[in-house]
N, C-alpha and C. Protein backbone atom coordinates (compact mmCIF):
# COMPACT_ATOMS: atom_id res chain seq x y z
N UNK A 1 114.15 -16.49 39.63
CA UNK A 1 114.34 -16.20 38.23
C UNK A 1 113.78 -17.34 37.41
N UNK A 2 113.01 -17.35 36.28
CA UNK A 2 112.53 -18.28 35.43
C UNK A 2 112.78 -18.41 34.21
N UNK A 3 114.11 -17.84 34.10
CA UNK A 3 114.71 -17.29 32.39
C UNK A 3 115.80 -18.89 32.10
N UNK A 4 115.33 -19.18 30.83
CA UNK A 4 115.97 -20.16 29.72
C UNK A 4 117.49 -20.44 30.35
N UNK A 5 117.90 -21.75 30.57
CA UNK A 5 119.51 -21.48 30.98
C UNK A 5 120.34 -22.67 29.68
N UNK A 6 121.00 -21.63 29.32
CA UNK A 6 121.86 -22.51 28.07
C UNK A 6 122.66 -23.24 28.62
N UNK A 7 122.17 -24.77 28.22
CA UNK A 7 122.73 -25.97 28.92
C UNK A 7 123.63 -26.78 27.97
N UNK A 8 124.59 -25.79 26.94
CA UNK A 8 125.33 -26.28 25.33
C UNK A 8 126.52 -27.61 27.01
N UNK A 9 127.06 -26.56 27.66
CA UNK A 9 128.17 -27.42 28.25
C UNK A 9 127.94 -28.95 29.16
N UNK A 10 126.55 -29.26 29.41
CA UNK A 10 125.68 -29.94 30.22
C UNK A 10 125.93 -29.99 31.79
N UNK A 11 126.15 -28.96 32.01
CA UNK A 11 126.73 -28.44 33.45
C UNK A 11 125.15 -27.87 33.69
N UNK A 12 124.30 -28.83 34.84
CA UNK A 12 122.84 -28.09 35.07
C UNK A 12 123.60 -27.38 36.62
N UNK A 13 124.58 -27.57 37.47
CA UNK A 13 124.45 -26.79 38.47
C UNK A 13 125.58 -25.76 38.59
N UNK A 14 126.11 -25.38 37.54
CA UNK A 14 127.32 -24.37 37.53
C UNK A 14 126.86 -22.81 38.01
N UNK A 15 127.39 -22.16 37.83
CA UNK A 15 127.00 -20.55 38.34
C UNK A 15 126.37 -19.98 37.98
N UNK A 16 125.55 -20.21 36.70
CA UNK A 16 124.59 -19.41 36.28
C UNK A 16 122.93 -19.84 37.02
N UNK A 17 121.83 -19.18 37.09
CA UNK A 17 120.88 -19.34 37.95
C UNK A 17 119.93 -20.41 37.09
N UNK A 18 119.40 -21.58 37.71
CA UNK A 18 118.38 -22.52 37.38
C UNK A 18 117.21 -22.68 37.89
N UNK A 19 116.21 -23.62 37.44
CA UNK A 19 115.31 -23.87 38.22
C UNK A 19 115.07 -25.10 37.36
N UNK A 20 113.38 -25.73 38.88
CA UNK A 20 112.98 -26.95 38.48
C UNK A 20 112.52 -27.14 37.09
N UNK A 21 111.69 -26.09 36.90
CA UNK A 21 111.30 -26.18 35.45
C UNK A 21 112.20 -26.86 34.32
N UNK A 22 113.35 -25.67 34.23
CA UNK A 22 114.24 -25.86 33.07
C UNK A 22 114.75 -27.29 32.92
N UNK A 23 114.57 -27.99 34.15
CA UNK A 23 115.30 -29.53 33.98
C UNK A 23 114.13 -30.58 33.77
N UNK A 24 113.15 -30.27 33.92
CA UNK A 24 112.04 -31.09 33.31
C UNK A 24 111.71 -31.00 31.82
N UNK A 25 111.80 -29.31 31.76
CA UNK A 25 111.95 -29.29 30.16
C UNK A 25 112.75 -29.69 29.34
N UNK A 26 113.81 -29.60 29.89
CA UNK A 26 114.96 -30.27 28.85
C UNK A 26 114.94 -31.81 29.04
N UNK A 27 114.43 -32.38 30.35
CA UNK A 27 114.21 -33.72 29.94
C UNK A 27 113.53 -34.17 29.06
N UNK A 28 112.16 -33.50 29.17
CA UNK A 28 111.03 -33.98 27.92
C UNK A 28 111.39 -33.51 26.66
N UNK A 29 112.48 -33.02 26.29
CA UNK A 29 112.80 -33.28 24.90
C UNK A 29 114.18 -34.21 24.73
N UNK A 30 114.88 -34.63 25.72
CA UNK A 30 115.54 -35.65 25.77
C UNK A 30 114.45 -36.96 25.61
N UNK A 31 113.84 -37.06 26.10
CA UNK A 31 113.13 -37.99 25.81
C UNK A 31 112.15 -38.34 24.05
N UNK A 32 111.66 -37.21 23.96
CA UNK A 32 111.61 -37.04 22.38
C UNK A 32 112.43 -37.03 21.35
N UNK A 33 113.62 -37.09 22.06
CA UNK A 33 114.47 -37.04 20.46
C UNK A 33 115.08 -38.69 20.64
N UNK A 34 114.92 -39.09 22.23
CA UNK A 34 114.60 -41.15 22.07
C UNK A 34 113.84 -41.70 21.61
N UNK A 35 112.69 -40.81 21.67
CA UNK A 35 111.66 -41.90 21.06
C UNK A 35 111.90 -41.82 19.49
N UNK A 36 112.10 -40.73 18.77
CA UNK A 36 112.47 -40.22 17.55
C UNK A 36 113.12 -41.57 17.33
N UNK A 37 114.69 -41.43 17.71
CA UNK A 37 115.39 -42.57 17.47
C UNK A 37 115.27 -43.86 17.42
N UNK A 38 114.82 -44.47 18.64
CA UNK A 38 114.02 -45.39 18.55
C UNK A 38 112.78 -45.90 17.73
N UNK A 39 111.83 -44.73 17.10
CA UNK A 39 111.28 -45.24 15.58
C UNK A 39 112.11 -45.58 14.69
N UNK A 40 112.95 -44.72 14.56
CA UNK A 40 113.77 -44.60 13.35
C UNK A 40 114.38 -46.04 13.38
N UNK A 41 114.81 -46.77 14.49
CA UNK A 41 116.05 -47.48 14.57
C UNK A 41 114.78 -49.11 14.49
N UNK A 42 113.63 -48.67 14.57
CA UNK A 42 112.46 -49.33 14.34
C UNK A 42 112.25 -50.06 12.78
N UNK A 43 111.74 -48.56 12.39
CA UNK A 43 111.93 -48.38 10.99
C UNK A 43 112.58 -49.23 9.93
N UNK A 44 114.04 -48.83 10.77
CA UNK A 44 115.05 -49.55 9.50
C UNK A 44 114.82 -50.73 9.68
N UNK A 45 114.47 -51.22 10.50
CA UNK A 45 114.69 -52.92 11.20
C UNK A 45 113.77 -53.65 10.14
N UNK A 46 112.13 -53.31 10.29
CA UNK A 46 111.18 -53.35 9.14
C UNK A 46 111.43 -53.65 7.79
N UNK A 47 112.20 -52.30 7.18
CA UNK A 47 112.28 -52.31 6.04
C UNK A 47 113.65 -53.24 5.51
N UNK A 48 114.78 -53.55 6.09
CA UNK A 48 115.43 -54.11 6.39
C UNK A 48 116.83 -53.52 5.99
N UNK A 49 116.88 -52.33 6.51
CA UNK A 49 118.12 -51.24 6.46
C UNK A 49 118.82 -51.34 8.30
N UNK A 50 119.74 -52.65 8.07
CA UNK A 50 120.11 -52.73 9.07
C UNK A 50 121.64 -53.09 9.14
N UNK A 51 122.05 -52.57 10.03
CA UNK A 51 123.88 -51.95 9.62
C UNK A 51 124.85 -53.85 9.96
N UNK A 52 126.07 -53.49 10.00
CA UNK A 52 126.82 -54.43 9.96
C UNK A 52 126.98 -55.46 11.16
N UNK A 53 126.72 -54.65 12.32
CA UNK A 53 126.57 -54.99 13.51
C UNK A 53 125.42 -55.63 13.92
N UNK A 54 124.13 -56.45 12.94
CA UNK A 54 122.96 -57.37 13.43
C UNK A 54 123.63 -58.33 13.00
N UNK A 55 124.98 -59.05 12.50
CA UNK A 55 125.13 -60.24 12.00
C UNK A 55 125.75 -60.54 13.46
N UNK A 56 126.00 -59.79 14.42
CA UNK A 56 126.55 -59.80 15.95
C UNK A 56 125.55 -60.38 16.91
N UNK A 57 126.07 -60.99 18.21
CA UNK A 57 124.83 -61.41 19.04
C UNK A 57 124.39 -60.50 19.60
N UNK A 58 123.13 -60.55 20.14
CA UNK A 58 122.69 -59.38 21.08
C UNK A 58 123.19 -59.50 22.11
N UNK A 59 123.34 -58.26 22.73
CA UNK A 59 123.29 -58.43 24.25
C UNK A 59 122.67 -57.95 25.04
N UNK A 60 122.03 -59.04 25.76
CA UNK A 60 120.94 -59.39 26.41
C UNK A 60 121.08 -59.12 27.74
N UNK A 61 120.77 -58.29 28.69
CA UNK A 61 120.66 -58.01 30.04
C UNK A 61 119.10 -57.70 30.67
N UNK A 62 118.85 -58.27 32.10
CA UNK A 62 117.63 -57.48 32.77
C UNK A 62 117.77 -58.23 34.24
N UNK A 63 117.32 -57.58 34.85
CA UNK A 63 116.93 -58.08 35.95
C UNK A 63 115.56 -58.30 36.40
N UNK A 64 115.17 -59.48 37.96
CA UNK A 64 113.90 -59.12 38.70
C UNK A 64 113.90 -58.92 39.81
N UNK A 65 113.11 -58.46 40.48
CA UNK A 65 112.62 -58.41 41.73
C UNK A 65 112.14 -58.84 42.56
N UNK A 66 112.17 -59.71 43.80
CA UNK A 66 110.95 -60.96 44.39
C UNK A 66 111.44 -60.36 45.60
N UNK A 67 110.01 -60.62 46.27
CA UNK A 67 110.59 -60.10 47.77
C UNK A 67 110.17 -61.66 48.56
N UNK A 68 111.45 -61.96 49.25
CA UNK A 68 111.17 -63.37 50.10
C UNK A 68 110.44 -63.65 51.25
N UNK A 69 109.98 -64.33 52.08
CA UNK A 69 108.95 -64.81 52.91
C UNK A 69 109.90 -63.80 53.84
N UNK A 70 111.17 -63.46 54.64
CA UNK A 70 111.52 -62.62 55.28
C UNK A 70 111.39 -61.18 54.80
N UNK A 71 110.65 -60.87 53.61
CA UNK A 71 110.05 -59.40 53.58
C UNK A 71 111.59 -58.43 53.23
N UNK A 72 112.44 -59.65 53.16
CA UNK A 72 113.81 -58.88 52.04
C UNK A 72 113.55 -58.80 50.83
N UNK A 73 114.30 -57.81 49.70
CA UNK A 73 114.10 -57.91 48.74
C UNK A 73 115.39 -58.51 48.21
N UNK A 74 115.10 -59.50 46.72
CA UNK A 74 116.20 -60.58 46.35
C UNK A 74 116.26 -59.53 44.86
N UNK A 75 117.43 -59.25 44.64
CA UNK A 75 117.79 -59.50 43.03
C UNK A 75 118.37 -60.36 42.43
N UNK A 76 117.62 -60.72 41.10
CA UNK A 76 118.48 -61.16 40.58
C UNK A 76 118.36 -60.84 38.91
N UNK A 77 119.66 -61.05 38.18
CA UNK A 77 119.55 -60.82 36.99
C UNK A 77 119.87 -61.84 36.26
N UNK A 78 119.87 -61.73 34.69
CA UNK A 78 119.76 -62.94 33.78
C UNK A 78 120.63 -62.05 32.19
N UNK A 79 121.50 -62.78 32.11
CA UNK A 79 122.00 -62.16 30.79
C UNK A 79 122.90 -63.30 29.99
N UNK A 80 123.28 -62.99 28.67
CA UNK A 80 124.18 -63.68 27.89
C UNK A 80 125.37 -63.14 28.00
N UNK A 81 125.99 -62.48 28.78
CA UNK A 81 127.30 -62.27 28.97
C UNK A 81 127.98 -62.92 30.16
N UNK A 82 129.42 -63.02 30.21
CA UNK A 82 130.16 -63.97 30.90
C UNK A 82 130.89 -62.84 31.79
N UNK A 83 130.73 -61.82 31.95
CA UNK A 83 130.83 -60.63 32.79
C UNK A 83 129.76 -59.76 33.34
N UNK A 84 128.85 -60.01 34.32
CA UNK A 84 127.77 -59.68 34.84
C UNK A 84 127.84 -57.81 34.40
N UNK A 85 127.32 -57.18 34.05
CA UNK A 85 127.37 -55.25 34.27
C UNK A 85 127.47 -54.99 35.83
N UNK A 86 126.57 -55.54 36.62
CA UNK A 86 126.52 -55.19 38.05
C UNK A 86 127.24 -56.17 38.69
N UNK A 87 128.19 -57.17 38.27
CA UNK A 87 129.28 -57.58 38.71
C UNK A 87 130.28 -56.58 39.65
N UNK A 88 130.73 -57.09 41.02
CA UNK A 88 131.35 -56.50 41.67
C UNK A 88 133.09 -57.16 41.74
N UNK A 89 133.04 -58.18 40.70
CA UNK A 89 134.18 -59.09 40.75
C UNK A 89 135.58 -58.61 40.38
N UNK A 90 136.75 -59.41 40.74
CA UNK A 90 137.65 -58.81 40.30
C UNK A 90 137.66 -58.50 38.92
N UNK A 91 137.08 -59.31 38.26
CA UNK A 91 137.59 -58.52 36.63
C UNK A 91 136.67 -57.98 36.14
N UNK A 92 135.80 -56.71 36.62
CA UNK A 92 135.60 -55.73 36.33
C UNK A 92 136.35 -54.88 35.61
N UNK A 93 137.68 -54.51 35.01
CA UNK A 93 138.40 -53.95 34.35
C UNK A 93 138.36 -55.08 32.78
N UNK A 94 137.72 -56.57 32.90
CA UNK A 94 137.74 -57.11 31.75
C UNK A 94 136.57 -56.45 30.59
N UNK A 95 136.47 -56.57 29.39
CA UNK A 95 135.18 -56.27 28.86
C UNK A 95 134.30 -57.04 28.75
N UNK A 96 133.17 -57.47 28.61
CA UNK A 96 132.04 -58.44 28.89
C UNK A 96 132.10 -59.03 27.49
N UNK A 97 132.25 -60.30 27.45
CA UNK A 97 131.98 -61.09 26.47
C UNK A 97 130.41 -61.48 26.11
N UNK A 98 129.88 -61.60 24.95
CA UNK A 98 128.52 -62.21 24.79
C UNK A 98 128.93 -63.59 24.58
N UNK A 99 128.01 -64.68 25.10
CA UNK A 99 128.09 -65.95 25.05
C UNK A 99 126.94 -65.91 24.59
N UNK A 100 127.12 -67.12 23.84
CA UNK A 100 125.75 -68.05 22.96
C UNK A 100 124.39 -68.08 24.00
N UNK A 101 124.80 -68.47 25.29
CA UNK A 101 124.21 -69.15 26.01
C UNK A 101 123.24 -67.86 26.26
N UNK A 102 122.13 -68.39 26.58
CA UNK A 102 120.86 -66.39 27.37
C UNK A 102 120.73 -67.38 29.30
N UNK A 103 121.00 -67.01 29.86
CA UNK A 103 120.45 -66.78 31.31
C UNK A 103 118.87 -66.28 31.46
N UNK A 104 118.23 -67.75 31.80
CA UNK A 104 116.39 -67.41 31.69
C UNK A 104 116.54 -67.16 32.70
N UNK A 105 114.74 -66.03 33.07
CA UNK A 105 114.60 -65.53 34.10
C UNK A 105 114.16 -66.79 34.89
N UNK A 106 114.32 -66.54 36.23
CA UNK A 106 114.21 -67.56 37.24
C UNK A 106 113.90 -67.17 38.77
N UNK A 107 112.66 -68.19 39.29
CA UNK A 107 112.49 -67.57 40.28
C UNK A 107 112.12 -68.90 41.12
N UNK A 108 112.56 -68.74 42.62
CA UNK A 108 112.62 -69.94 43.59
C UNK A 108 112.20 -69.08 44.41
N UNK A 109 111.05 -70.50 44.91
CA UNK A 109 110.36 -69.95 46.15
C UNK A 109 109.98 -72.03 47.21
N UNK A 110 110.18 -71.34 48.44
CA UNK A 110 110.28 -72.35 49.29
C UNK A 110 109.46 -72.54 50.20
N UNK A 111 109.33 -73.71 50.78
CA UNK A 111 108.10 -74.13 51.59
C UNK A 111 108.76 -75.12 52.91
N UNK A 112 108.00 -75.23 53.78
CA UNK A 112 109.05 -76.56 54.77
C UNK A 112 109.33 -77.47 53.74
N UNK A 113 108.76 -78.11 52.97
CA UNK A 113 108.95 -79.56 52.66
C UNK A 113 109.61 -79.15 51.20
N UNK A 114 109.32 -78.35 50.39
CA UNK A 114 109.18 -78.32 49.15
C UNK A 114 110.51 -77.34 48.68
N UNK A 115 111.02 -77.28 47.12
CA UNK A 115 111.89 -75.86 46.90
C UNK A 115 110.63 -76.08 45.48
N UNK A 116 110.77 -74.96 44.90
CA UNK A 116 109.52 -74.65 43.52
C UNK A 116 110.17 -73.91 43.09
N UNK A 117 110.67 -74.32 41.48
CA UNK A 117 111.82 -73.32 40.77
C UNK A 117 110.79 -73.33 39.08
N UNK A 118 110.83 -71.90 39.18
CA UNK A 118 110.35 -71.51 37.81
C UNK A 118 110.87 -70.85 36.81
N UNK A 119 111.39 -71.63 35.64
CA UNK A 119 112.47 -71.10 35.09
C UNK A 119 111.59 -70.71 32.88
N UNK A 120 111.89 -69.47 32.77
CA UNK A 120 111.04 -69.00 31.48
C UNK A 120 111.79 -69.60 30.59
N UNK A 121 111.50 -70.50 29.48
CA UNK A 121 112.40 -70.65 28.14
C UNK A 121 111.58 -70.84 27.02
N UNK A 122 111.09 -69.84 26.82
CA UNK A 122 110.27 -69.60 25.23
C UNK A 122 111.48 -70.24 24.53
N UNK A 123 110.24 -70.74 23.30
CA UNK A 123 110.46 -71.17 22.05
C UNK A 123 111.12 -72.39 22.27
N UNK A 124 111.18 -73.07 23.01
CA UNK A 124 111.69 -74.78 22.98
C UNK A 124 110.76 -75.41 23.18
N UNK A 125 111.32 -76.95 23.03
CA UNK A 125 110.23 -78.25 22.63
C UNK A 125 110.79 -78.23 24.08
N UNK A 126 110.02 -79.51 24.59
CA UNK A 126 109.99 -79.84 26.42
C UNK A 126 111.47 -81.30 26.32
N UNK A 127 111.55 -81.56 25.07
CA UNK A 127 112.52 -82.69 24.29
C UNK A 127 113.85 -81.78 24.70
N UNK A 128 113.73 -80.73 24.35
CA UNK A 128 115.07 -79.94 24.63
C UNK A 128 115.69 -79.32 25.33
N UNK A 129 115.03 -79.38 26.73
CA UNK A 129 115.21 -79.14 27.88
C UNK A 129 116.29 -80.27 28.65
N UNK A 130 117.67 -79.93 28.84
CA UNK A 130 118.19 -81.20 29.69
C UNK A 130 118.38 -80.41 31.30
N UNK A 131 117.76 -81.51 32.60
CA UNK A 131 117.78 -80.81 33.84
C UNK A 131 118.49 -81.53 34.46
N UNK A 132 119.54 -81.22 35.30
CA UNK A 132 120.53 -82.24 35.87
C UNK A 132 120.39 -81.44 37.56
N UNK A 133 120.00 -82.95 38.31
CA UNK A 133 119.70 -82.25 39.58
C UNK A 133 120.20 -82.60 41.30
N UNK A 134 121.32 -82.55 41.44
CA UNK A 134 122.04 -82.85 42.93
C UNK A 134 121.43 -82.32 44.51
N UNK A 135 122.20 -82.82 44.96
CA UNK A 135 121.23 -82.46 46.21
C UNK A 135 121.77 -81.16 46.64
N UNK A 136 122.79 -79.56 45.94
CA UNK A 136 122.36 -78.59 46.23
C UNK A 136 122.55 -77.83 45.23
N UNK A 137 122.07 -78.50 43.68
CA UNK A 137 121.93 -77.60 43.24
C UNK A 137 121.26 -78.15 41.56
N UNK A 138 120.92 -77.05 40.79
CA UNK A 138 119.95 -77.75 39.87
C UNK A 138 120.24 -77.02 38.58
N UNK A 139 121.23 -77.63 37.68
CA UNK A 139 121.58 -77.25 36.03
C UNK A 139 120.20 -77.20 34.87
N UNK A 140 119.96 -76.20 34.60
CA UNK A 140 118.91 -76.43 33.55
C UNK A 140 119.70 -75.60 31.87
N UNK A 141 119.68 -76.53 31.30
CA UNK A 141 120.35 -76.34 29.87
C UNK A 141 119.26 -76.87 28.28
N UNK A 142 119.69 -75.54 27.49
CA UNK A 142 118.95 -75.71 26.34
C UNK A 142 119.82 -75.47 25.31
N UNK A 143 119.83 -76.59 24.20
CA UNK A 143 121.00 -75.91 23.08
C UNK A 143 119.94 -76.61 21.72
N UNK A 144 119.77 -75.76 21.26
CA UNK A 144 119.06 -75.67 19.56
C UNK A 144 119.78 -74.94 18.76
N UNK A 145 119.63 -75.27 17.64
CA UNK A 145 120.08 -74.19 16.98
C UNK A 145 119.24 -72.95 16.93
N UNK A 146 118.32 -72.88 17.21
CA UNK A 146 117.68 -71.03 17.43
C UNK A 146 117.44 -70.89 18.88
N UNK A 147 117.61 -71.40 19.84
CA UNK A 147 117.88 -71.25 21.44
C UNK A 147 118.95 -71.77 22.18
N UNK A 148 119.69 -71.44 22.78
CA UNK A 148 120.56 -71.75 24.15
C UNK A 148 120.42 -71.09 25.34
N UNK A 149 120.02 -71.54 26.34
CA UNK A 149 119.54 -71.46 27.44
C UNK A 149 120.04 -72.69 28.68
N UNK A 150 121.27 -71.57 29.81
CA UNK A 150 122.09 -72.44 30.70
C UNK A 150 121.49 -71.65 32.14
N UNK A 151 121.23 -72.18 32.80
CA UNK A 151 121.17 -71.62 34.31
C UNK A 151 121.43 -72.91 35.56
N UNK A 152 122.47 -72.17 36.18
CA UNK A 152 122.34 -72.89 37.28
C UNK A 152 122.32 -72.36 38.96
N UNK A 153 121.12 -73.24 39.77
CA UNK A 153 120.87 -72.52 40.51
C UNK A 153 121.47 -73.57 41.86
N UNK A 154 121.87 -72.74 42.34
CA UNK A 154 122.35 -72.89 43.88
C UNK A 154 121.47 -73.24 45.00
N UNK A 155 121.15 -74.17 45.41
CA UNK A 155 119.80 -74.48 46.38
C UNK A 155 120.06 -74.42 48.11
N UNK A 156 119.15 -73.66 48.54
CA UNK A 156 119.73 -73.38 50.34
C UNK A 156 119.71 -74.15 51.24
N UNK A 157 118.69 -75.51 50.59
CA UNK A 157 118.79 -76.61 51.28
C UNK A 157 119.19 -77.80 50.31
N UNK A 158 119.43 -79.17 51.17
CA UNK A 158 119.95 -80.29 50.06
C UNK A 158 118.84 -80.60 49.94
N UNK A 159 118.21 -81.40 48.83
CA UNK A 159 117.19 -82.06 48.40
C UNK A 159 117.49 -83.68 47.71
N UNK A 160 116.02 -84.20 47.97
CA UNK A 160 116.29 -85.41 47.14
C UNK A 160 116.20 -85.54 45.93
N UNK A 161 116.88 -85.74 45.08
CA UNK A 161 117.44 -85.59 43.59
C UNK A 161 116.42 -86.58 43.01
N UNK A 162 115.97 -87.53 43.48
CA UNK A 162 115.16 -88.66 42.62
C UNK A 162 113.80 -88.39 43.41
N UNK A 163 113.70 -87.25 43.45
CA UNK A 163 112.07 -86.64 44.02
C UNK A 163 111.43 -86.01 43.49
N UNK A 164 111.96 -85.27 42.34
CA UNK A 164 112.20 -83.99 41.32
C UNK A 164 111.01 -84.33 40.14
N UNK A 165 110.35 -83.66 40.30
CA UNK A 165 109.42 -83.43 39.20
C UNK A 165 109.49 -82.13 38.32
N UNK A 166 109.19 -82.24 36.96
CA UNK A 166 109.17 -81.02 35.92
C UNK A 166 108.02 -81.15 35.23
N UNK A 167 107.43 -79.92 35.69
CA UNK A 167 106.52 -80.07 33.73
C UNK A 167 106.65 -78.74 32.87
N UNK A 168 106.61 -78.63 31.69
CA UNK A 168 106.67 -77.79 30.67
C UNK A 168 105.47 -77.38 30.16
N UNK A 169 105.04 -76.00 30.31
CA UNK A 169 103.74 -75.51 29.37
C UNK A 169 103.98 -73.89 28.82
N UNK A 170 103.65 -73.95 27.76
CA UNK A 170 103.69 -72.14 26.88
C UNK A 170 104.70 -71.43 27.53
N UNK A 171 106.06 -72.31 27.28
CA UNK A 171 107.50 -71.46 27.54
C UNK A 171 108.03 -71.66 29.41
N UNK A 172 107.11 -72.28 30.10
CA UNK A 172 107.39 -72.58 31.37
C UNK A 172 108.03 -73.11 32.12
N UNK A 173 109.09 -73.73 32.77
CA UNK A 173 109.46 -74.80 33.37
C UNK A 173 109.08 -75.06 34.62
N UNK A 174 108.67 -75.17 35.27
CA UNK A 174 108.18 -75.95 36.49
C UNK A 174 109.03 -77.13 37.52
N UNK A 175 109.28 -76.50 37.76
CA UNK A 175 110.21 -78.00 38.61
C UNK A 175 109.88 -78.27 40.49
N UNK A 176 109.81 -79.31 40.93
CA UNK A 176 109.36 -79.48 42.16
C UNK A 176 110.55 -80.47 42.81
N UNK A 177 110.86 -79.96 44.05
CA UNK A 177 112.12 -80.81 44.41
C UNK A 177 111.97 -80.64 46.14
N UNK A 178 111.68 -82.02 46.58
CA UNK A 178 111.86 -81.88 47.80
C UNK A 178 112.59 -82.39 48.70
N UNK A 179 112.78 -80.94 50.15
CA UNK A 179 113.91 -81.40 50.74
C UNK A 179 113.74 -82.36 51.49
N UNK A 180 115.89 -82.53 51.84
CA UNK A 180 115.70 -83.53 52.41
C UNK A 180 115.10 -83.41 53.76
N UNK A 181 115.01 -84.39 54.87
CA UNK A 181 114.78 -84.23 56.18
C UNK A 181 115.51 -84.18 56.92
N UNK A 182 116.31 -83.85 57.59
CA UNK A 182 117.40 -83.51 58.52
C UNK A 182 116.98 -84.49 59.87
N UNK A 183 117.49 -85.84 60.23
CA UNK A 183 117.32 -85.77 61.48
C UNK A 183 117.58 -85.04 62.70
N UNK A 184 116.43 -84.82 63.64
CA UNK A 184 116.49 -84.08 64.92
C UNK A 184 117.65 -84.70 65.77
N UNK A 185 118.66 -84.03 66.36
CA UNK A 185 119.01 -84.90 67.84
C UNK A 185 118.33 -85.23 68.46
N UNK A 186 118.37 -86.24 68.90
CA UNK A 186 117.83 -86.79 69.94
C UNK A 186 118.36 -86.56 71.67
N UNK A 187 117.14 -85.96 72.55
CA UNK A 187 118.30 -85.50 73.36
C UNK A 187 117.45 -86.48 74.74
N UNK A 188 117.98 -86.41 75.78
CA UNK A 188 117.25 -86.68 77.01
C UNK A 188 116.38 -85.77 78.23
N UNK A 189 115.57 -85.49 78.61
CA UNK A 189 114.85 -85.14 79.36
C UNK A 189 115.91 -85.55 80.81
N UNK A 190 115.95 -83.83 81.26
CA UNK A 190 116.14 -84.36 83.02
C UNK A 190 115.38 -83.79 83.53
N UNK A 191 115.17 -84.43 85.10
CA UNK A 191 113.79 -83.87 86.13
C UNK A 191 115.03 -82.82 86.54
N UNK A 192 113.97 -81.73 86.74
CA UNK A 192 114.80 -80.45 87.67
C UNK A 192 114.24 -80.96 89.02
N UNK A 193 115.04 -81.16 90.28
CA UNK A 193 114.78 -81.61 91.42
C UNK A 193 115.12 -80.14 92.64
């Protein structure tokens, strides 16, 4: 059957007969009446018809994707709230607070000798960057008055803290930190006789 199915209750698999069609169609005008909105909500922004709720912080969520030298895939996400959304923690029943602070995106990648952490913070001077760095783990903090930016990252190996290099270019951070060396045991050789 290929006849129209009135979808007022939004029940697409109840007893009356469907098909693929009808749910593509009704997507693509779900989607048109977003984009609609989304001009509109454009629009006002422009002209500067914007409601009570922009004197509020945003809230800021996203995640990325990196797949690691073991060919796993890593998530991770970055937000200004103090209650993750994809938090699995106990206080999941709390509501998510927005904090000042934004969580830059960040990405670590490792080598034998080396850890290489790249952390995004548009719109700061390289002056306003403070990096505080232990041997397992590495605070990077920004407070301006038009940016705040806190991340801290957890490192899988210890490193030497006074090894640590940074440089800053067009919103970049760069940081180079290498590990420590672990002495080998030392063991003895026996002859098999």
């Amino acid at each position: 059957m290929n006849r129209k199915r009135d979808n007022s209750d939004g029940d697409w698999f109840g007893d009356n007969d469907w098909n693929i069609e009808d749910i593509f169609g009704n997507l693509d005008s779900e989607f048109r009446k977003m984009r609609k909105q989304m001009d509109n909500l454009m629009r006002d922004a422009v002209e500067g018809n914007v409601s009570d709720n922009s004197t509020k912080s945003p809230f800021v969520f996203g995640f990325s994707v990196t797949t690691g030298p073991d060919g796993i895939p890593k998530f991770e996400d970055f937000s200004n709230n103090r209650i993750g959304p994809l938090s699995s923690s106990k206080n999941e029943s709390k509501e998510a607070a927005v904090d000042t602070n934004r969580e830059p995106l960040t990405e670590v990648n490792e080598t034998d000798s080396d850890i290489a952490i790249t952390v995004e913070l548009p719109g700061v001077a390289k002056e306003d960057i403070d990096i505080n760095v232990t041997e397992n783990k590495v605070e990077v903090k920004v407070g301006t008055e038009s940016r705040n930016y806190f991340k801290r990252i957890d490192l899988s190996h210890e490193v030497q803290s006074k090894s640590s290099k940074a440089t800053y270019t067009n919103g970049i951070l760069d940081l180079v930190l290498k590990k420590k060396i672990s002495e080998k045991a030392k063991g003895t050789k026996v002859k098999v006789n």
